[in-house]
N, C-alpha and C. Protein backbone atom coordinates (compact mmCIF):
# COMPACT_ATOMS: atom_id res chain seq x y z
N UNK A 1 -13.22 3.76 -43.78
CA UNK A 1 -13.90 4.18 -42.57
C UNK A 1 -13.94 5.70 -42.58
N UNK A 2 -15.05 6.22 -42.37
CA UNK A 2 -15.04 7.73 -42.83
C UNK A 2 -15.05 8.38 -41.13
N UNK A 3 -14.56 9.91 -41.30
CA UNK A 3 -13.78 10.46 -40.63
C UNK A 3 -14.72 10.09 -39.01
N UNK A 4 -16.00 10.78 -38.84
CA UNK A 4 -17.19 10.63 -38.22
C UNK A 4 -16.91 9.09 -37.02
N UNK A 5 -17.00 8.16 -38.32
CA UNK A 5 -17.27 7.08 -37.25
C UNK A 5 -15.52 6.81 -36.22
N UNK A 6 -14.83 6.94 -36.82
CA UNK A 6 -13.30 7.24 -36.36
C UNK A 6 -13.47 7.75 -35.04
N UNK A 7 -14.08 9.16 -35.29
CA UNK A 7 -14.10 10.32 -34.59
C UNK A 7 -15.28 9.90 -32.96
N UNK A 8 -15.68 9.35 -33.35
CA UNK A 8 -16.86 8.42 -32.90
C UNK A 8 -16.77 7.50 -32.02
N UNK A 9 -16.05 6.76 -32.24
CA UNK A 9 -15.24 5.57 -31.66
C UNK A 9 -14.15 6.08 -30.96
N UNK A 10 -13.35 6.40 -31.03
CA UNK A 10 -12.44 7.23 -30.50
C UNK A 10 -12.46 8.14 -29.23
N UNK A 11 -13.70 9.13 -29.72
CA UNK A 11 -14.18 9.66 -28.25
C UNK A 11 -14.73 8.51 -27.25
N UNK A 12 -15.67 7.74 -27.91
CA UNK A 12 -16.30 7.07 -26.75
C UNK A 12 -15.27 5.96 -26.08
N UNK A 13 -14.46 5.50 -26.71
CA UNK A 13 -13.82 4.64 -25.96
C UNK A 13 -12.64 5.26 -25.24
N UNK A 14 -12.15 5.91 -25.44
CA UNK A 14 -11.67 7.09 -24.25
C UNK A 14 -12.06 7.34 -23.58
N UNK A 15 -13.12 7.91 -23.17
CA UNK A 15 -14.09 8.65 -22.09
C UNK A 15 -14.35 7.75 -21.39
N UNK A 16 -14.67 6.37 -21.87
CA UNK A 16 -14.80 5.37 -20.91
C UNK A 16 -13.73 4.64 -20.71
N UNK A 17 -12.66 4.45 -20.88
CA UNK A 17 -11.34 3.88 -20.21
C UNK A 17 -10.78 5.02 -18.60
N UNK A 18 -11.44 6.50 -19.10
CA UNK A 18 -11.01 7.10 -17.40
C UNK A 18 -12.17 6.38 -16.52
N UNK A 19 -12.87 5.82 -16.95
CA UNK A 19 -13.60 5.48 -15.96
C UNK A 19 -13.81 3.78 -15.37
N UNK A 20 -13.32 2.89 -16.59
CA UNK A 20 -13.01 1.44 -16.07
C UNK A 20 -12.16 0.82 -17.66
N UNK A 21 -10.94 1.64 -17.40
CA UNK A 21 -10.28 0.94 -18.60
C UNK A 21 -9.93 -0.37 -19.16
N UNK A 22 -10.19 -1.19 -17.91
CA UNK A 22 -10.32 -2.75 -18.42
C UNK A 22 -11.45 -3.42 -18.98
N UNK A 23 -12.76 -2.90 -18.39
CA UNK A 23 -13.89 -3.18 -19.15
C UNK A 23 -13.92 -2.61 -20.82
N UNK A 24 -12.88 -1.34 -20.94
CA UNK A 24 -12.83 -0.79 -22.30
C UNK A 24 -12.06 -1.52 -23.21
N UNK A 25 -10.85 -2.02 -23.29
CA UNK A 25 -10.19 -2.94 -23.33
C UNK A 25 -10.60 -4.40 -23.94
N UNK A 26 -11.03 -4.93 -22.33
CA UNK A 26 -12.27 -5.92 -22.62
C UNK A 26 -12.84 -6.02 -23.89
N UNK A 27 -14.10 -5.16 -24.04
CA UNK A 27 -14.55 -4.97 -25.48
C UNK A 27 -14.26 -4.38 -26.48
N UNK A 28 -13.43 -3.55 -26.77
CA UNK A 28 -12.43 -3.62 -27.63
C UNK A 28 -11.93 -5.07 -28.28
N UNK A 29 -11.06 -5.49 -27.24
CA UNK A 29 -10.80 -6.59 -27.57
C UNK A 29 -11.89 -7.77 -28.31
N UNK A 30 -12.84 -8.33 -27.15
CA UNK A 30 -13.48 -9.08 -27.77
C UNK A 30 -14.67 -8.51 -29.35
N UNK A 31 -14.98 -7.26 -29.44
CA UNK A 31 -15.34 -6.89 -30.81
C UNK A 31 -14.20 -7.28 -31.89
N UNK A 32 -13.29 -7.16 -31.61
CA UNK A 32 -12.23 -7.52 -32.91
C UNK A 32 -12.52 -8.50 -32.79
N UNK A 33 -12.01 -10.05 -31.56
CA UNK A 33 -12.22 -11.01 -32.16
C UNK A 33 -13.05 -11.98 -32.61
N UNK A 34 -14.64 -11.59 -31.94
CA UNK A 34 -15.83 -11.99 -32.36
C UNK A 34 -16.62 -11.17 -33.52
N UNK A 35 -16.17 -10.24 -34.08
CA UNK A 35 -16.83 -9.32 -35.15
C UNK A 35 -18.21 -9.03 -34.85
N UNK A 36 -18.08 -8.52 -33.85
CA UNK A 36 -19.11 -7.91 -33.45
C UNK A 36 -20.05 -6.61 -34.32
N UNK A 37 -18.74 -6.20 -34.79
CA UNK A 37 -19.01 -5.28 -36.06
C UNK A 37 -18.04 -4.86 -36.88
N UNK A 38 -18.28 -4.74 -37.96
CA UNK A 38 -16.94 -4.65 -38.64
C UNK A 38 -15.68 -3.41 -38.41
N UNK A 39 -14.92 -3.85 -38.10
CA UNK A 39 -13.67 -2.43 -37.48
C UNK A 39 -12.61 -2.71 -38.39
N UNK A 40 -12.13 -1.40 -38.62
CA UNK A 40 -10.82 -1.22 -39.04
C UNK A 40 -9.49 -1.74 -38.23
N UNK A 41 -8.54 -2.23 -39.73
CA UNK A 41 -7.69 -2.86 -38.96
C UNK A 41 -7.02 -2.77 -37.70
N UNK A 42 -6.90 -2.28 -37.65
CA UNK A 42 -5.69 -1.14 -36.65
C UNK A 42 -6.60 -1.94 -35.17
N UNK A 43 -7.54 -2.30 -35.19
CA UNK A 43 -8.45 -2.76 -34.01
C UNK A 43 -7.78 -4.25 -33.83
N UNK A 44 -7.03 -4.79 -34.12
CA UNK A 44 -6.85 -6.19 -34.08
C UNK A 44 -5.61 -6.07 -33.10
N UNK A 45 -4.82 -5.00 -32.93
CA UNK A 45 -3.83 -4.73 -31.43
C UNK A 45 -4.42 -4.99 -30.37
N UNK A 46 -6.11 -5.16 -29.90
CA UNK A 46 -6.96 -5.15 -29.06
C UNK A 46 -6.99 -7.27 -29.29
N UNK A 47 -7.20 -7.83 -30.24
CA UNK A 47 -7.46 -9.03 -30.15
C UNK A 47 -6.05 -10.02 -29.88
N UNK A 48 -5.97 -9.73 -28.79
CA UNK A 48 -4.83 -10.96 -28.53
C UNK A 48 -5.38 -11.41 -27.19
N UNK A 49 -4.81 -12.95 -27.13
CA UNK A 49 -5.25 -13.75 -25.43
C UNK A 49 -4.65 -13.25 -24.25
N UNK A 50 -3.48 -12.78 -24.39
CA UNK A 50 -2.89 -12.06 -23.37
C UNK A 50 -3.60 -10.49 -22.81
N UNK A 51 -4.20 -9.69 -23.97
CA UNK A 51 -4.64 -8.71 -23.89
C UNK A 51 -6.45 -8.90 -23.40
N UNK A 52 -6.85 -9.68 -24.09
CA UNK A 52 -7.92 -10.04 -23.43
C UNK A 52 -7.96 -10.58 -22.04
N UNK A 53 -7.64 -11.68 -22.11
CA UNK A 53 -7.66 -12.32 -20.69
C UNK A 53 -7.02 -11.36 -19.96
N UNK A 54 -5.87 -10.30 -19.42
CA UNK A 54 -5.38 -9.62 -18.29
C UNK A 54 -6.54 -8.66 -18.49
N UNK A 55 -7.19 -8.39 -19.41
CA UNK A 55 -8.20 -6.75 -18.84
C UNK A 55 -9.15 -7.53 -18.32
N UNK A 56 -9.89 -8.49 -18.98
CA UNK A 56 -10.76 -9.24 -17.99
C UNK A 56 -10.75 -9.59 -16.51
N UNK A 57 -9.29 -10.23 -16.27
CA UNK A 57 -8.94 -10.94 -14.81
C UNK A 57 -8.65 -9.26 -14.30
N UNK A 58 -8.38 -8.49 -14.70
CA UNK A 58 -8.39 -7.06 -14.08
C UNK A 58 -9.30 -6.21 -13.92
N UNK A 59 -10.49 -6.61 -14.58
CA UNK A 59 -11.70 -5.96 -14.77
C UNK A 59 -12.37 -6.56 -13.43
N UNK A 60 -12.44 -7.88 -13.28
CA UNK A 60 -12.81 -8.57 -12.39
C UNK A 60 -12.88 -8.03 -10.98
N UNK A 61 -11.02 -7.97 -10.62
CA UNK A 61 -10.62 -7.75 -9.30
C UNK A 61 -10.80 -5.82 -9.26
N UNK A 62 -11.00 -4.94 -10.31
CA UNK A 62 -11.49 -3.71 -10.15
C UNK A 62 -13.16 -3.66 -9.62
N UNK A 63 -14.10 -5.06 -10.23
CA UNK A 63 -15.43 -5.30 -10.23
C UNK A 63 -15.14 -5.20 -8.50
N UNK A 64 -14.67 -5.59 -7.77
CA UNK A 64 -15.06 -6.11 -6.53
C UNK A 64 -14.05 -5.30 -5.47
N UNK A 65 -13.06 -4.35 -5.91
CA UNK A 65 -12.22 -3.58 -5.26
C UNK A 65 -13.57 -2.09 -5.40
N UNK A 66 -14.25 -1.70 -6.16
CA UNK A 66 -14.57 -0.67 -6.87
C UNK A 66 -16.01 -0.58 -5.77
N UNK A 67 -16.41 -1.79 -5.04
CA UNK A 67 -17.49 -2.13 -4.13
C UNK A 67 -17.46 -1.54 -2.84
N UNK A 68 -15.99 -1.85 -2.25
CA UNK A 68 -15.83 -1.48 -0.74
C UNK A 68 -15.16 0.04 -0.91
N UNK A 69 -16.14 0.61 -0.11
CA UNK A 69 -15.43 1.89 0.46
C UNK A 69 -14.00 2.28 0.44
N UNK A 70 -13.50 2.93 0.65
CA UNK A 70 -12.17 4.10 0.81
C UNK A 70 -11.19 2.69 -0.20
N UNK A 71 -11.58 1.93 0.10
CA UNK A 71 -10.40 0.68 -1.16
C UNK A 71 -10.82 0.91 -2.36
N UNK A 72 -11.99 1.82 -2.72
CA UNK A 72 -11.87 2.22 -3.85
C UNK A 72 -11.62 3.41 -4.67
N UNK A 73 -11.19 4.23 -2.83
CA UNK A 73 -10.57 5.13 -3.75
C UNK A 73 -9.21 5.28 -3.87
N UNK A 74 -8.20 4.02 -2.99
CA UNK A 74 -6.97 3.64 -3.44
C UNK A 74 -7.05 3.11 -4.82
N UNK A 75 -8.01 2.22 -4.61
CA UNK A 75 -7.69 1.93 -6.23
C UNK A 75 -7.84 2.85 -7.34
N UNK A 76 -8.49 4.04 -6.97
CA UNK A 76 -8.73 5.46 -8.01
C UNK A 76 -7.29 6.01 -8.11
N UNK A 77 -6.91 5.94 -7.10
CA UNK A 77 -4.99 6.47 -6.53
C UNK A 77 -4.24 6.23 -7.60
N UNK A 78 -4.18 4.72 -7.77
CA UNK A 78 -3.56 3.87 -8.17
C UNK A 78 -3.36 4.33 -9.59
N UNK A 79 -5.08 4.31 -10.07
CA UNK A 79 -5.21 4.40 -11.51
C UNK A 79 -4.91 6.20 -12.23
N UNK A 80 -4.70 6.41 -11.49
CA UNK A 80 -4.62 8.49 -11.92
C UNK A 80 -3.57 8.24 -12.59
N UNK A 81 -2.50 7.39 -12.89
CA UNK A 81 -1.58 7.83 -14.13
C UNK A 81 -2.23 6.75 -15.46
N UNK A 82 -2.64 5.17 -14.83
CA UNK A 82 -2.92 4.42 -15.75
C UNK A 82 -3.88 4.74 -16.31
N UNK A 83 -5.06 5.12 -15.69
CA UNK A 83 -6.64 5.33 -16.66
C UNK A 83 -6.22 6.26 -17.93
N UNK A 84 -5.52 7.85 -18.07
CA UNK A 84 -5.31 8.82 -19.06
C UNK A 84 -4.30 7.82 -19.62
N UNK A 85 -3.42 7.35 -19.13
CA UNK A 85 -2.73 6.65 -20.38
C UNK A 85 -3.00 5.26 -21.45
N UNK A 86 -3.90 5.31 -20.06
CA UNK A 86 -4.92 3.82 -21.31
C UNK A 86 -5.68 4.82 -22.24
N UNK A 87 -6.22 5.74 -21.34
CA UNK A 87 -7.06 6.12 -22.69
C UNK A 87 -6.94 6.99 -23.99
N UNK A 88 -5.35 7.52 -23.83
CA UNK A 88 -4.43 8.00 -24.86
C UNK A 88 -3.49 7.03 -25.54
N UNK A 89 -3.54 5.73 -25.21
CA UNK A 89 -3.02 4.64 -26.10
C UNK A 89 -4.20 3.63 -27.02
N UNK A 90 -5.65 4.01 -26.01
CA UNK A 90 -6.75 3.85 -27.08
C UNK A 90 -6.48 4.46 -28.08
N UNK A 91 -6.82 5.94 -28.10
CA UNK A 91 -7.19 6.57 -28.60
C UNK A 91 -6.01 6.79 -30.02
N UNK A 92 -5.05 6.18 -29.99
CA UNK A 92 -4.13 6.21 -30.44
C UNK A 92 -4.12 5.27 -31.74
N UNK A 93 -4.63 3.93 -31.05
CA UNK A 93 -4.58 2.76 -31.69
C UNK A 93 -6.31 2.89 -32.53
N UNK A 94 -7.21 3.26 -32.52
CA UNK A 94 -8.33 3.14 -33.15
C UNK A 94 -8.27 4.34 -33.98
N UNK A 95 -7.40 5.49 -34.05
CA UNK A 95 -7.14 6.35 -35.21
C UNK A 95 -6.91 5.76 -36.35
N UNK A 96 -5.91 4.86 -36.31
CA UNK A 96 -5.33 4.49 -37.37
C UNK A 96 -4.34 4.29 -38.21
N UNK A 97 -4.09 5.29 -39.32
CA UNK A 97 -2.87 5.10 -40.04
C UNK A 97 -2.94 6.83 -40.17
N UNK A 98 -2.22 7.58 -39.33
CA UNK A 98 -2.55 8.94 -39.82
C UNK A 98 -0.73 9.48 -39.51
N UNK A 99 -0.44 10.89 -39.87
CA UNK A 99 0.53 11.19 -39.74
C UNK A 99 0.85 11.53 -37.87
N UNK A 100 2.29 11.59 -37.91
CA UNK A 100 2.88 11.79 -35.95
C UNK A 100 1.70 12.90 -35.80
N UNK A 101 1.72 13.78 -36.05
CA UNK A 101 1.15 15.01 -35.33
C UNK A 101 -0.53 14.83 -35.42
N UNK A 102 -0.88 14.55 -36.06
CA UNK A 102 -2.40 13.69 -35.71
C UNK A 102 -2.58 12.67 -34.64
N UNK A 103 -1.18 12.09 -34.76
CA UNK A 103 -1.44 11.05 -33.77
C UNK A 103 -1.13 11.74 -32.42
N UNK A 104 -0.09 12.35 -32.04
CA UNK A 104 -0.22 13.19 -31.03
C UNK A 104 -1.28 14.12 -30.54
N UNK A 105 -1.66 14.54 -31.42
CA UNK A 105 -3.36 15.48 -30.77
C UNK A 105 -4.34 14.66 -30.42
N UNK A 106 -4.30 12.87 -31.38
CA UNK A 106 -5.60 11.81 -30.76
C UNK A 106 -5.27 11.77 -29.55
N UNK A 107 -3.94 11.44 -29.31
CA UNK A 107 -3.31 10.80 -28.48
C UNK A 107 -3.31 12.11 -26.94
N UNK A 108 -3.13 13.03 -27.16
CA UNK A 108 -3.60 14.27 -26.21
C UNK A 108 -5.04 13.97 -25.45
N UNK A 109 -5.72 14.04 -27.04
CA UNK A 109 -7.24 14.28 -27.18
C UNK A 109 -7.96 13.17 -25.39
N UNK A 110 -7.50 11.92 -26.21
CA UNK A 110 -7.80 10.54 -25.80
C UNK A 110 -7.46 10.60 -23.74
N UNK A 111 -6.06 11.30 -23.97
CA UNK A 111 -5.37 11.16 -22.57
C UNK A 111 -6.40 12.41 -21.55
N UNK A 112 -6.93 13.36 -22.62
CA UNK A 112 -7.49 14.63 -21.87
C UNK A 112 -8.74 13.40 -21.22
N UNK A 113 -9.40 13.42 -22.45
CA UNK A 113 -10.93 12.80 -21.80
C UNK A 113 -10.71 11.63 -20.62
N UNK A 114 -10.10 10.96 -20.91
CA UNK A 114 -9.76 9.96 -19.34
C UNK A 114 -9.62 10.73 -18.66
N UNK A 115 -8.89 11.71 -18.49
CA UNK A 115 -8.41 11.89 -17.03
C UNK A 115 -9.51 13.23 -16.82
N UNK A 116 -10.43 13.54 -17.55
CA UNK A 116 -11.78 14.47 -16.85
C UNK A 116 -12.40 13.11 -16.19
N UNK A 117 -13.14 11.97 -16.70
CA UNK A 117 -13.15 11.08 -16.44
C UNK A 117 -13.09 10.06 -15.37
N UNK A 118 -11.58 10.18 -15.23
CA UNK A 118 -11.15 9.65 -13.86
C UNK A 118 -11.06 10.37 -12.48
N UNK A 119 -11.26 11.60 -12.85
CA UNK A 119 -11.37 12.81 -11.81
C UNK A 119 -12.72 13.03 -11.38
N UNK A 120 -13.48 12.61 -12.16
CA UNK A 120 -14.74 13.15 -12.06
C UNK A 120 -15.41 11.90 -10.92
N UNK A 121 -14.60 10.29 -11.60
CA UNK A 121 -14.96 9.54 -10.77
C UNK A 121 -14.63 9.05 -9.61
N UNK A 122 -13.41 9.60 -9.61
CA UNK A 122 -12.51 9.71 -8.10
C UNK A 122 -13.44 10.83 -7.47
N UNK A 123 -13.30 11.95 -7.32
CA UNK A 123 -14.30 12.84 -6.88
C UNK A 123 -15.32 12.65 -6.19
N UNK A 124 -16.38 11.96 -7.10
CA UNK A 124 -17.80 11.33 -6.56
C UNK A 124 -17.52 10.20 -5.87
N UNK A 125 -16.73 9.03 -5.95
CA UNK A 125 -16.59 8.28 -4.84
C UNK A 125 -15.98 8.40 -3.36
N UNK A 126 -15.22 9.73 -3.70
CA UNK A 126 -14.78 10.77 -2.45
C UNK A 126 -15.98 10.85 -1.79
N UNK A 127 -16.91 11.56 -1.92
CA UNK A 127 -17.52 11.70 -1.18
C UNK A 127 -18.78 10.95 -0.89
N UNK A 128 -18.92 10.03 -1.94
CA UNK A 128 -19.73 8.82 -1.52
C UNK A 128 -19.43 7.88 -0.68
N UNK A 129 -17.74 7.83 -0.21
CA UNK A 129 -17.06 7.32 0.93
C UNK A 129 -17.12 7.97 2.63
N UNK A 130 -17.57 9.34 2.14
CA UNK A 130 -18.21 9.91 3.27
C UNK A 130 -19.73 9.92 3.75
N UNK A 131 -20.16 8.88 3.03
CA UNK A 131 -21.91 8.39 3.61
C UNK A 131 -21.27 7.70 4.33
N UNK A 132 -22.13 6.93 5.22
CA UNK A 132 -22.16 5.80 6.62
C UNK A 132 -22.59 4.43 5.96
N UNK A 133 -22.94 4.33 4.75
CA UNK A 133 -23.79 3.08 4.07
C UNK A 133 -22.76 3.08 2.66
N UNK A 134 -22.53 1.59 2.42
CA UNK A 134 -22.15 1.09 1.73
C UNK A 134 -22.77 0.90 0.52
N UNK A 135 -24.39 1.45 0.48
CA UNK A 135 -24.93 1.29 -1.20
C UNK A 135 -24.60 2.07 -2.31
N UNK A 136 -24.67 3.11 -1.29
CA UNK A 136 -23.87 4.50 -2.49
C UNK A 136 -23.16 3.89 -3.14
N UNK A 137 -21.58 3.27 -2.48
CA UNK A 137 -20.72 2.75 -3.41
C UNK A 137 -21.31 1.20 -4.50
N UNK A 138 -21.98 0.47 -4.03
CA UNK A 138 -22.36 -0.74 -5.05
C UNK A 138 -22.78 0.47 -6.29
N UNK A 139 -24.15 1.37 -5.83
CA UNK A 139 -24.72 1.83 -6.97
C UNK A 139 -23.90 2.45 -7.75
N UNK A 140 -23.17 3.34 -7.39
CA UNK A 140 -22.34 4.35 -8.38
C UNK A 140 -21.25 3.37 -9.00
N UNK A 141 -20.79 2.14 -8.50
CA UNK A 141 -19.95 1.04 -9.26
C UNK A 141 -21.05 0.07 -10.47
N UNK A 142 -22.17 -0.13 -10.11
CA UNK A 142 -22.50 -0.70 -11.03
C UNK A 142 -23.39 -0.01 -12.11
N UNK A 143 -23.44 1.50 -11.75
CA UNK A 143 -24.00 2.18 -12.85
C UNK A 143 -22.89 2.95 -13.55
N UNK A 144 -21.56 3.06 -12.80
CA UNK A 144 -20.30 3.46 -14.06
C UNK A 144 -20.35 2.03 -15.09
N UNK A 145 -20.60 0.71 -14.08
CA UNK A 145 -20.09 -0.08 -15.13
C UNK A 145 -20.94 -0.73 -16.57
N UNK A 146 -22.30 -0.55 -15.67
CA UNK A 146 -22.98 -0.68 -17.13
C UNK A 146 -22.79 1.04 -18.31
N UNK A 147 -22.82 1.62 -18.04
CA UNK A 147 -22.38 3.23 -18.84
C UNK A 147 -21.14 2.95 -19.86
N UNK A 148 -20.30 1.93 -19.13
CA UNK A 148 -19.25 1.98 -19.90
C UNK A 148 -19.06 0.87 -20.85
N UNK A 149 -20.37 -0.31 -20.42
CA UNK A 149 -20.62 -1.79 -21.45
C UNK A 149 -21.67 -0.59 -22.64
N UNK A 150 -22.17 0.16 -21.84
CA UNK A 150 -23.27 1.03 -23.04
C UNK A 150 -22.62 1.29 -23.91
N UNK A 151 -21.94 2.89 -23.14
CA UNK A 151 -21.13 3.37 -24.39
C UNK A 151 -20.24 2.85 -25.36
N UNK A 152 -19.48 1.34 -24.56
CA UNK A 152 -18.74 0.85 -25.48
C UNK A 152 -19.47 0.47 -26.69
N UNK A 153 -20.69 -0.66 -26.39
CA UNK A 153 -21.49 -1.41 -28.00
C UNK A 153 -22.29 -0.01 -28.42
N UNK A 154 -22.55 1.29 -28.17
CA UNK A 154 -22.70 2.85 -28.73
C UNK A 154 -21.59 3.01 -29.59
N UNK A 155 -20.86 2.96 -29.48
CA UNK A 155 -18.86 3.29 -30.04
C UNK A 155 -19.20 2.41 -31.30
N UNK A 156 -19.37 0.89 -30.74
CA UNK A 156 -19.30 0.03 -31.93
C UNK A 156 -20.15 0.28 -32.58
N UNK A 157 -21.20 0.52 -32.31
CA UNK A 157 -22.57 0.41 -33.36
C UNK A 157 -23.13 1.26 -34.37
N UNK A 158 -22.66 2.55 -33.14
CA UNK A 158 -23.75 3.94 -34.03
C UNK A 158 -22.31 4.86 -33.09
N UNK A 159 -21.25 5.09 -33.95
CA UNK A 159 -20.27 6.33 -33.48
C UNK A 159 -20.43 7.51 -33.25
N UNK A 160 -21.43 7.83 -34.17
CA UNK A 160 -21.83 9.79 -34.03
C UNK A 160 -22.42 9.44 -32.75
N UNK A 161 -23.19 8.97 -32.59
CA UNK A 161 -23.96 8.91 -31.26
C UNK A 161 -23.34 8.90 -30.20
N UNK A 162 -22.25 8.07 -30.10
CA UNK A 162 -21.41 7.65 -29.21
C UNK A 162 -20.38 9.21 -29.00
N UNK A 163 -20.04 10.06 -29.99
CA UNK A 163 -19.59 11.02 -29.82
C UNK A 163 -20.73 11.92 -29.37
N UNK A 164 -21.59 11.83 -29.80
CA UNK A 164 -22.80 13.03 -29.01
C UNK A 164 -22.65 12.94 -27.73
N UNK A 165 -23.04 11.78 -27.02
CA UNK A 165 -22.76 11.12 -25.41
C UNK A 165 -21.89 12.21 -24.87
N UNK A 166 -20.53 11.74 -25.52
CA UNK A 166 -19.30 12.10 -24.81
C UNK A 166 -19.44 13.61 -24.65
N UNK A 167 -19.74 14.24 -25.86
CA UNK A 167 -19.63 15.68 -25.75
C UNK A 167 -20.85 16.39 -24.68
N UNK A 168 -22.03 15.96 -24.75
CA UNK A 168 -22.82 16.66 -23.63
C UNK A 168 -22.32 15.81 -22.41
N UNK A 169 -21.84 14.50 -21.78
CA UNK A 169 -21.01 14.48 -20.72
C UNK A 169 -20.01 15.28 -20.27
N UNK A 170 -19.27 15.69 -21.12
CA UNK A 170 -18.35 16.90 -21.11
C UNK A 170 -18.80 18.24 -20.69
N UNK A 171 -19.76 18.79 -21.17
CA UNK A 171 -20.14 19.52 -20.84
C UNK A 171 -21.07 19.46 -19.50
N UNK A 172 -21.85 18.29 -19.39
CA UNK A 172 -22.42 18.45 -18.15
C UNK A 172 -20.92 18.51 -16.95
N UNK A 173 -19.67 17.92 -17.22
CA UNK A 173 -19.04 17.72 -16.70
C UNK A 173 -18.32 18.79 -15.90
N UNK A 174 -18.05 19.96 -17.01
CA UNK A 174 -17.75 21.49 -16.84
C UNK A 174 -18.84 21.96 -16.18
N UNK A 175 -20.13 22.35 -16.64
CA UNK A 175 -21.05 23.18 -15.89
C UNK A 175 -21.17 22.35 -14.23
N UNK A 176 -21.07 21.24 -13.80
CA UNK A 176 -21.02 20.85 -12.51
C UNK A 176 -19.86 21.04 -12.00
N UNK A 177 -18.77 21.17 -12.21
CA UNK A 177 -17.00 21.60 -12.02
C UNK A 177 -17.23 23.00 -11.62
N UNK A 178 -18.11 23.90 -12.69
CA UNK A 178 -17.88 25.30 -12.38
C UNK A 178 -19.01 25.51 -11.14
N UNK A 179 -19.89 24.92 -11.10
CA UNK A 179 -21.05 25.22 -10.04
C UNK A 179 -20.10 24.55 -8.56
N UNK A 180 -19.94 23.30 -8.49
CA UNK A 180 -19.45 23.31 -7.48
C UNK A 180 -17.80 24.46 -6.81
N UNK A 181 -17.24 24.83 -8.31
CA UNK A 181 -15.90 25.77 -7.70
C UNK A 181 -16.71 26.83 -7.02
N UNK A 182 -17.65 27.43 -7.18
CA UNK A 182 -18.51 28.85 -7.11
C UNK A 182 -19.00 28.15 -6.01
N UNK A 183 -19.55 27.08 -5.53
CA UNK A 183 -19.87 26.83 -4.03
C UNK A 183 -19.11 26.69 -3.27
N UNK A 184 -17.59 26.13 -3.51
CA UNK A 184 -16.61 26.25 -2.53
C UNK A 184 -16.22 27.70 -2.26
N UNK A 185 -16.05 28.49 -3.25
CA UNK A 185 -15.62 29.90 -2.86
C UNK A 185 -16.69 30.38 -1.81
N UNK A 186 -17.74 30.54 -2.05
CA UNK A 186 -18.71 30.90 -1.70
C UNK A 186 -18.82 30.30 -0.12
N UNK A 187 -18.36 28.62 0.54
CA UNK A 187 -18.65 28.61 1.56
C UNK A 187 -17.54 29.08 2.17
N UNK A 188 -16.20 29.23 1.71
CA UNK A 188 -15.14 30.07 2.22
C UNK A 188 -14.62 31.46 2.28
N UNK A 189 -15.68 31.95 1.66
CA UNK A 189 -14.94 33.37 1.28
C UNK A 189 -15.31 34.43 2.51
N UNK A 190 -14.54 34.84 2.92
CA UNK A 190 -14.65 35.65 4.09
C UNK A 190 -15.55 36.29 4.48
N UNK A 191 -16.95 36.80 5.12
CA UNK A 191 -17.87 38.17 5.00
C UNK A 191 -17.11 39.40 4.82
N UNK A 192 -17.68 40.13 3.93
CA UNK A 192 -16.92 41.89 4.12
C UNK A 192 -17.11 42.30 5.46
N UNK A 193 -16.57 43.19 6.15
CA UNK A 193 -16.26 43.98 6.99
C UNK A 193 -17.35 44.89 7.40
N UNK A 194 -18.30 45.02 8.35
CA UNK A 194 -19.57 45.87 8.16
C UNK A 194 -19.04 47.55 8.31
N UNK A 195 -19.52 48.31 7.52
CA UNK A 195 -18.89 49.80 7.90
C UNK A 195 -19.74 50.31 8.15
């Protein structure tokens, strides 16, 4: 498996575990055990019944917690330590066979991108909990969740690609982080003093 598609897979299924790590999981899992495409070994930690079936039955009750208002952003609460650590024990397990200190920087790498991720999506449902209408939240739940069935069969299929994704998400991610810090200053910052 050459470095690229590694590299590939890796980002994308990270990036999407901060954002519904059981759906990531999920397919993970079921690609190993339906061969969906051919993966390196190290992917078969993902194919077990126990591991499948709990991200599923958890994917489920996130499907329908992730719907109603302010309960979903307890459940964002909830997940701020689990999402980065799912997605630094991904990121861990689809590396491979590499030395500790590689595995610690995937394993960094993996934990960073979740938790931009999970911040980004806690954030926006913040204040999509402050509309008066309940569609905001269906839409922004069922367009994280298809993004993250995308990117996952992206990961599997075509990896560079799947790393392209991640990296201009990233970056759109920063340039909207820095625009909105510069609007908060901006609606708080004191007027000067007229002389």
């Amino acid at each position: 498996m050459d470095v690229l598609t590694t590299f590939g897979r890796t980002l994308g299924f990270s990036f999407a575990a901060g954002i519904n790590l059981y759906a990531t999981v999920a397919i993970l899992g079921l690609a190993s055990r339906y061969g969906w495409v051919s993966l390196p070994p190290q992917y078969q930690v993902f194919d077990n019944n126990w591991i499948i079936g709990g991200a599923i039955l958890l994917y489920v009750v996130e499907f329908f917690a992730d719907k109603i208002p302010w309960l979903d952003s307890a459940w964002d609460a909830v997940h701020t330590l689990i999402r980065p650590i799912g997605g630094a024990l991904i990121a861990i397990a689809t590396i491979g066979d590499v030395s500790p200190g590689t595995q610690t920087l995937v394993g960094l790498l993996g934990g960073v991108l979740a938790t931009s991720t999970h911040l980004s999506k806690t954030g926006t449902r913040a204040v999509a909990n402050a509309s008066p209408e309940p569609f905001t939240n269906w839409i922004l739940s069922i367009a994280e969740d298809l993004f993250v069935v995308g990117l996952g069969a992206l990961a599997l299929k075509f990896p560079a690609a799947a790393a392209i994704v991640v990296i201009v998400c990233v970056l759109l991610m920063i340039v909207f982080a820095t625009w909105i810090i510069r609007a908060v200053k901006r609606r708080f910052a004191r007027p000067s003093p007229a002389v």
